[in-house]
Protein backbone atom coordinates (compact mmCIF):
# COMPACT_ATOMS: atom_id res chain seq x y z
CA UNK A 1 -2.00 -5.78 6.24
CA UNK A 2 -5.92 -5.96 6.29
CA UNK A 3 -7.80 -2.88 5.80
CA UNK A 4 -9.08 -2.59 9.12
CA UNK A 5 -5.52 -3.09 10.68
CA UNK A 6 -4.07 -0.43 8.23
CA UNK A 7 -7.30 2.11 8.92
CA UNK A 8 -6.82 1.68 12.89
CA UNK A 9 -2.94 2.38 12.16
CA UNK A 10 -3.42 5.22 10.95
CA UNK A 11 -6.34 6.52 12.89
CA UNK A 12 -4.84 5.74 16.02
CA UNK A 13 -0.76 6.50 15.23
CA UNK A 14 -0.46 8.50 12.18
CA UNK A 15 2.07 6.06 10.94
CA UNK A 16 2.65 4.95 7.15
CA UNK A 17 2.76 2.35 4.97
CA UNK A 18 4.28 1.41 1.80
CA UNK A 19 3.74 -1.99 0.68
CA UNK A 20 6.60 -3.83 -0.94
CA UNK A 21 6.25 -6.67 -3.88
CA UNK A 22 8.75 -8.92 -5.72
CA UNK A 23 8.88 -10.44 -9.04
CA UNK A 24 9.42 -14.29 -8.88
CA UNK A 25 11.14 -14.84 -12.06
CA UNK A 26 13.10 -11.32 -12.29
CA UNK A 27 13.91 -11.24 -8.49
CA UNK A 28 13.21 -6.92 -8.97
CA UNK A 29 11.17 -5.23 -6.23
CA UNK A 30 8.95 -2.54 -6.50
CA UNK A 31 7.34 -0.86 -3.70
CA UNK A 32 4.00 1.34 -3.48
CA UNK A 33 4.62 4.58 -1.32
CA UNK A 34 2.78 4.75 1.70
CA UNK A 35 1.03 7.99 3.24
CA UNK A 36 0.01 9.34 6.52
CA UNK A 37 -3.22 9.84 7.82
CA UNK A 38 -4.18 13.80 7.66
CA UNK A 39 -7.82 13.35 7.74
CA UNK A 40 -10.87 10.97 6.45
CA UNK A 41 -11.50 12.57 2.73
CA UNK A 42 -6.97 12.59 2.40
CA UNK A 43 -6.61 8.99 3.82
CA UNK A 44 -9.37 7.21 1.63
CA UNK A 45 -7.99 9.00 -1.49
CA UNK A 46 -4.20 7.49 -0.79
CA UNK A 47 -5.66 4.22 0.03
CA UNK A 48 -7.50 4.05 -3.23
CA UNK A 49 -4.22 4.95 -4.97
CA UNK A 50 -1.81 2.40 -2.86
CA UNK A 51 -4.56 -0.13 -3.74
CA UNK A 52 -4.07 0.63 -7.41
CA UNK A 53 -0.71 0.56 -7.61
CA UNK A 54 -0.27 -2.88 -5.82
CA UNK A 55 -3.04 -3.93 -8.04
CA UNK A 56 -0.96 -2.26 -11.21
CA UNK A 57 2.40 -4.40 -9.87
CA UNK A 58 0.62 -7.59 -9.44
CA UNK A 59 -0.93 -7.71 -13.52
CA UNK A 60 2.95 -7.13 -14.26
CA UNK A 61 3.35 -10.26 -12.18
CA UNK A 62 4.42 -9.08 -8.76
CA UNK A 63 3.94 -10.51 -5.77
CA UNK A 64 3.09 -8.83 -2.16
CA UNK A 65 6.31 -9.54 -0.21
């Protein structure tokens, strides 16, 4: 999901998202948590942190599923 699509998401529905990878060669899945949208400041923080975590999986070789 593009930034803009997940920042409209959440302005406009409150919704979540978690974002779900897979290792190729292990066949394991990990997933990074999603949050809700409470408010500019709370929703830029969580994005930063879902960002890192995908980023975290993906040097351990996971992919975005």
């Amino acid at each position: 999901m593009s930034r803009a699509a997940l920042l409209a998401c959440l302005m406009l529905t409150g919704c979540t998202s978690t974002i779900m990878l897979r290792h190729p060669v292990s066949g394991q899945e990990r997933s990074c948590p999603g949050f809700t949208y409470w408010g500019h400041v709370q929703m830029n923080t969580d994005y930063n942190l879902l960002r890192s975590c995908v980023a975290d999986y993906q040097r351990q070789g996971y992919e975005r599923r």
